[in-house]
N, C-alpha and C. Protein backbone atom coordinates (compact mmCIF):
# COMPACT_ATOMS: atom_id res chain seq x y z
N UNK A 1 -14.01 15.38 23.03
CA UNK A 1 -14.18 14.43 21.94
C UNK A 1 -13.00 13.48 21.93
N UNK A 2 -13.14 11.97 21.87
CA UNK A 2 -12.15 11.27 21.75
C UNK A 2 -12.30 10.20 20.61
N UNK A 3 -10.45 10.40 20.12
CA UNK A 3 -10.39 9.98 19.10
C UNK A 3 -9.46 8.89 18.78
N UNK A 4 -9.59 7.73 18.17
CA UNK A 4 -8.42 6.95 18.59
C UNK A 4 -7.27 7.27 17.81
N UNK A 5 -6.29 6.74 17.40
CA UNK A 5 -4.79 7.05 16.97
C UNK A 5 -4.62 6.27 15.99
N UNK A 6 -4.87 4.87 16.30
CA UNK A 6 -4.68 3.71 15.80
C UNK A 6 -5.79 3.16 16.28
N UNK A 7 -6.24 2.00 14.80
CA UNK A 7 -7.36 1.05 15.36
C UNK A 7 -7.26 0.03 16.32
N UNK A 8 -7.70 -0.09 17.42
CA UNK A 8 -7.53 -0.61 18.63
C UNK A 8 -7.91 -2.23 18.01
N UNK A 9 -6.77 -3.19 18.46
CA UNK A 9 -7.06 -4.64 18.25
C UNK A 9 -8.07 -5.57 19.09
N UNK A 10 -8.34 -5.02 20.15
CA UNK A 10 -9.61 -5.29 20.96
C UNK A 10 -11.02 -5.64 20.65
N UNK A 11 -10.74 -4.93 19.67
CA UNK A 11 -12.29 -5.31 18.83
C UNK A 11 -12.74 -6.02 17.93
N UNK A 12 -13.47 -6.93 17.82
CA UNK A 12 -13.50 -7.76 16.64
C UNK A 12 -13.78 -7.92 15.22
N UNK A 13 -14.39 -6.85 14.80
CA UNK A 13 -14.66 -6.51 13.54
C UNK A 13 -13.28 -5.15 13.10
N UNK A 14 -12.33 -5.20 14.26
CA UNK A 14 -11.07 -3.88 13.58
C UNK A 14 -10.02 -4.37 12.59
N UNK A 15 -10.01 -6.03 12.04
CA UNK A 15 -9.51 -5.93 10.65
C UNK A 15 -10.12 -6.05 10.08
N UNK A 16 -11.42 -6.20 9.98
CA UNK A 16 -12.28 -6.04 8.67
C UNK A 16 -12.57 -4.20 8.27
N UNK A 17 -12.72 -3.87 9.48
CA UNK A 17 -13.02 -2.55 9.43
C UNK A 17 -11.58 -1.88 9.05
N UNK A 18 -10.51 -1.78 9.09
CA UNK A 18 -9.41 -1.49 8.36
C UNK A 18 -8.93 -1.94 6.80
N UNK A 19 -9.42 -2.97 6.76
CA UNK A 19 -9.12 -3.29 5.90
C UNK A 19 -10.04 -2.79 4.15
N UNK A 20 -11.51 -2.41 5.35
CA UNK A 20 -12.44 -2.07 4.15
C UNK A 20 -11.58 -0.03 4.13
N UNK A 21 -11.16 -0.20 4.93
CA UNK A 21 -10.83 1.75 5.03
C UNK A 21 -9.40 1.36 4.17
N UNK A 22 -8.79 0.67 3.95
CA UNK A 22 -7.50 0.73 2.97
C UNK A 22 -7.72 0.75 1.66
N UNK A 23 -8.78 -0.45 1.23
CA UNK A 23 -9.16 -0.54 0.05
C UNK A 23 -9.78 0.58 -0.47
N UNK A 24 -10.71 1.11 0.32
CA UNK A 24 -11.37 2.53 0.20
C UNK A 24 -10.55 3.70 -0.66
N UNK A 25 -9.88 3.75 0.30
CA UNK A 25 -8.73 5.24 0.15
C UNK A 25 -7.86 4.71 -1.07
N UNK A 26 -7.06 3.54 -1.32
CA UNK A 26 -6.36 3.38 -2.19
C UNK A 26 -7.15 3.03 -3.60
N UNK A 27 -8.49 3.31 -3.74
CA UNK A 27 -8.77 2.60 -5.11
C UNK A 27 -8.31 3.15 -6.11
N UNK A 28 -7.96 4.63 -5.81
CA UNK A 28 -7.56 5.02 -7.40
C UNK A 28 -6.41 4.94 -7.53
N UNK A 29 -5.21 3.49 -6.96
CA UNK A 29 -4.52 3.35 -7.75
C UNK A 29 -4.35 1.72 -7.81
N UNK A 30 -4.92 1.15 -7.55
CA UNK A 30 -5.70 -0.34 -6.92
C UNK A 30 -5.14 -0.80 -8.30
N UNK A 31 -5.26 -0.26 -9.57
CA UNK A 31 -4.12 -0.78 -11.25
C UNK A 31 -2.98 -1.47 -10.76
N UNK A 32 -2.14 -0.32 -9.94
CA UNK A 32 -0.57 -0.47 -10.01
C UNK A 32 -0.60 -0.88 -8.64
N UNK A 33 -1.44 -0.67 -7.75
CA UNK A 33 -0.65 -1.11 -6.05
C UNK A 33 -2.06 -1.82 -5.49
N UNK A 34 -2.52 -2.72 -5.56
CA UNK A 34 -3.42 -3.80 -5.12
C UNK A 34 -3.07 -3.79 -3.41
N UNK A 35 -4.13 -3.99 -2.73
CA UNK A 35 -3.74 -4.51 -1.48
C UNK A 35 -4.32 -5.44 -0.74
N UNK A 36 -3.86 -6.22 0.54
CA UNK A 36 -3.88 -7.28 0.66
C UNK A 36 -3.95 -7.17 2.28
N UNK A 37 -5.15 -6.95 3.01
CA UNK A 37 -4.88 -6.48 4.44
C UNK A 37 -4.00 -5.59 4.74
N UNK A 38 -2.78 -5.13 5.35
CA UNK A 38 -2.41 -4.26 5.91
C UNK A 38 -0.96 -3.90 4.84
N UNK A 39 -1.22 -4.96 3.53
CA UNK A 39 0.09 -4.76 2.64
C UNK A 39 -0.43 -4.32 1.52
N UNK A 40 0.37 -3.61 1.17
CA UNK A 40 0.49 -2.60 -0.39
C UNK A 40 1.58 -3.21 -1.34
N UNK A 41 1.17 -4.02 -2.86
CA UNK A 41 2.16 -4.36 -3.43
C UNK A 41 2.10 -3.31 -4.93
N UNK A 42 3.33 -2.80 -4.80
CA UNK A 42 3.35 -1.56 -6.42
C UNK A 42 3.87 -2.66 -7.44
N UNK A 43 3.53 -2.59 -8.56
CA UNK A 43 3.70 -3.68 -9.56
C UNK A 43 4.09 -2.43 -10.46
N UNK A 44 5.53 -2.77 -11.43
CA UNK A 44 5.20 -1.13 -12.45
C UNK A 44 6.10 -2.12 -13.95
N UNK A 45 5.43 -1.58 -15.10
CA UNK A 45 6.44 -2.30 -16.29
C UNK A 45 6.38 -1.12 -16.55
N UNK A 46 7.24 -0.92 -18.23
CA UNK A 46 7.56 -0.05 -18.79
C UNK A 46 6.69 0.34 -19.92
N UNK A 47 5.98 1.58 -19.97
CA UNK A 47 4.81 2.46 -20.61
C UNK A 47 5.28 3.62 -21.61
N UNK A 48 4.69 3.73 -22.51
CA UNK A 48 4.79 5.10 -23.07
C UNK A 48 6.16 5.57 -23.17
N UNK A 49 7.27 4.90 -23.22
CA UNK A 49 8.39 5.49 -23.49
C UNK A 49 9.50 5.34 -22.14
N UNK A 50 8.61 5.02 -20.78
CA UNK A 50 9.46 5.80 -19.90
C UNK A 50 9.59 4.14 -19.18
N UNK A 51 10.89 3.73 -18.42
CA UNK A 51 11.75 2.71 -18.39
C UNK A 51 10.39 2.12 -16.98
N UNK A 52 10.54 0.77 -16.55
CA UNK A 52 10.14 0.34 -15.20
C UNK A 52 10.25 0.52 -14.00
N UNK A 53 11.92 1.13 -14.35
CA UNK A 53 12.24 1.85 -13.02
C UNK A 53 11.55 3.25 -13.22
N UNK A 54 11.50 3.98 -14.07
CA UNK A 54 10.63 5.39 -13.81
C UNK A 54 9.24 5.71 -13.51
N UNK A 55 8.41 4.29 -14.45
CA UNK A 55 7.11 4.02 -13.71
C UNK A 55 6.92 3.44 -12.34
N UNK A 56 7.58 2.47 -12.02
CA UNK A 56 7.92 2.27 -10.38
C UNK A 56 7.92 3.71 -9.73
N UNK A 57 9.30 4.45 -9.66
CA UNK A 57 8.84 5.68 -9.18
C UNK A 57 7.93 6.44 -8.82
N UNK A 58 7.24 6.74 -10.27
CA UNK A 58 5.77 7.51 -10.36
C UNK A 58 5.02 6.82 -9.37
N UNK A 59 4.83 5.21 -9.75
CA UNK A 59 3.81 4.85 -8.60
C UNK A 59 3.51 5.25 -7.48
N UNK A 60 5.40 5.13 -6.64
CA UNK A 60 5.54 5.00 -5.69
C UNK A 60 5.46 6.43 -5.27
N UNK A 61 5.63 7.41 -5.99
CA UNK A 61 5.57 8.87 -5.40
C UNK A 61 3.90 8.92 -5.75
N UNK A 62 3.13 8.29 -6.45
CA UNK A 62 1.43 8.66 -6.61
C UNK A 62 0.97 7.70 -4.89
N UNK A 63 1.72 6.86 -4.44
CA UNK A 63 0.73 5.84 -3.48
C UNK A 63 1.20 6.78 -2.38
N UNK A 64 2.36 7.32 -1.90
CA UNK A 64 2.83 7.83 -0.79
C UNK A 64 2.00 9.08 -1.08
N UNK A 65 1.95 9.78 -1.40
CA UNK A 65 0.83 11.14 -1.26
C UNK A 65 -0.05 10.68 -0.83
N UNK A 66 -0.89 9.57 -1.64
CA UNK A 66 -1.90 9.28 -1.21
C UNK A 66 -2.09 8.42 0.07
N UNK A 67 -0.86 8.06 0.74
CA UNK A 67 -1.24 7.64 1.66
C UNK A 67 -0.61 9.35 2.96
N UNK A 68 -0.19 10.02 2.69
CA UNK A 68 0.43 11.08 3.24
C UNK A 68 -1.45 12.29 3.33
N UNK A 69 -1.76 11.90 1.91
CA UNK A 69 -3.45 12.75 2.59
C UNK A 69 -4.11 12.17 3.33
N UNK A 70 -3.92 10.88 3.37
CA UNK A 70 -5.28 10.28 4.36
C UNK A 70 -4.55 10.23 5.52
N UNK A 71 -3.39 10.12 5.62
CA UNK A 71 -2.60 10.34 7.04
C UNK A 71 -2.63 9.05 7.43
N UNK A 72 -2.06 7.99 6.84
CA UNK A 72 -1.83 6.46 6.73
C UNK A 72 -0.13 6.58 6.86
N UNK A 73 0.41 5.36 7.10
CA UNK A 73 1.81 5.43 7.26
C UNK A 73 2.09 4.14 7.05
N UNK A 74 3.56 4.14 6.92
CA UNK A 74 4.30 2.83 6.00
C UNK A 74 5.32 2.72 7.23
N UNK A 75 5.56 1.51 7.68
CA UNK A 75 6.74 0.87 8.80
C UNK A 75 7.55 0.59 7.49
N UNK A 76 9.01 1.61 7.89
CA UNK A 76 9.77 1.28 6.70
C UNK A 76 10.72 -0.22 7.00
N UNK A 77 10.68 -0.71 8.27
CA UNK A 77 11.50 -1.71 8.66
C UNK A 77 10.64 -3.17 7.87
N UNK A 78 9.32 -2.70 7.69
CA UNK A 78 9.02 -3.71 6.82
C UNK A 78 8.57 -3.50 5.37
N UNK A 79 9.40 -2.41 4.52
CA UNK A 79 8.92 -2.23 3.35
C UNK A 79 10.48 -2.61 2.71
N UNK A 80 9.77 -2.96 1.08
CA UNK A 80 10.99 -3.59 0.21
C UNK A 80 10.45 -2.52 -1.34
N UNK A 81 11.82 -1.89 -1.65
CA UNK A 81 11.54 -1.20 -2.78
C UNK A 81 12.44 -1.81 -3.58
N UNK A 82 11.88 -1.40 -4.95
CA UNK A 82 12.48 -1.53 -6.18
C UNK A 82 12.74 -3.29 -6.31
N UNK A 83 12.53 -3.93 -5.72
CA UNK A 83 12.56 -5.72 -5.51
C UNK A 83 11.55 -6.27 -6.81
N UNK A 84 12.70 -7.07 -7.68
CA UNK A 84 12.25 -8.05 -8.77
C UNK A 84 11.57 -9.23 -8.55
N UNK A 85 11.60 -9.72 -7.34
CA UNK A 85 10.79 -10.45 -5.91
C UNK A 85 10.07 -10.38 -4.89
N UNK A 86 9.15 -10.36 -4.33
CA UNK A 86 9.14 -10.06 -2.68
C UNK A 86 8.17 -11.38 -2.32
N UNK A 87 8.42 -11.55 -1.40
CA UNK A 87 7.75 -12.37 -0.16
C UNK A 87 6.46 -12.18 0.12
N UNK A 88 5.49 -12.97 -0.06
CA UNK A 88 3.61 -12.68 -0.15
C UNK A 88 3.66 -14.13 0.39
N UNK A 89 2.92 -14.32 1.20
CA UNK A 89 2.01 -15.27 2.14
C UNK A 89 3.47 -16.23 2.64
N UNK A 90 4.73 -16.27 2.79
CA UNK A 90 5.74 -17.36 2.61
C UNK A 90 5.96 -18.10 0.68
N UNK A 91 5.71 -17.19 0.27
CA UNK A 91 6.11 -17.49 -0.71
C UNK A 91 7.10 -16.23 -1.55
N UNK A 92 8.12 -16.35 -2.64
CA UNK A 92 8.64 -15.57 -3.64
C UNK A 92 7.47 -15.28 -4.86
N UNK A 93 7.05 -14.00 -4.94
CA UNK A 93 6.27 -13.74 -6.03
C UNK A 93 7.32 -12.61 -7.14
């Protein structure tokens, strides 16, 4: 049985077809971390008592499980945490 590793770029429907498998897996937290092709943005304010930075946290420890069950992975050379800014399409959001 063969299985691929990674979705092979060869094919022409493999970012649509990834992209519908991200949205998939991440909907139940699609509130706080929306995604955008192959990017995940966590958005967190302050709830119920507990500061922005602690809901940030939570997020970020609820999206990494969930990307740790489906067996998805994060290139940390291109991830930005805890940022009051980040960079979306060439722009500061």
């Amino acid at each position: 049985l063969w299985e691929w590793l990674v979705m092979p770029q060869g094919l022409k429907n493999a970012p649509a077809t990834f992209n519908r498998c991200v949205t998939h897996l991440l909907r139940s937290v699609r509130d706080f971390a929306p995604s955008y092709f192959d990017d995940v943005f966590i958005h967190s304010r302050a709830v119920n008592g507990k500061s922005d930075v602690e809901m940030h946290t939570e997020h970020l420890r609820k999206l990494l499980e969930l990307m740790r069950k489906h067996k998805l992975y994060a290139n940390l050379k291109k991830c930005i945490f805890g940022a009051t800014k980040i960079p979306v399409l060439g722009c500061l959001v």
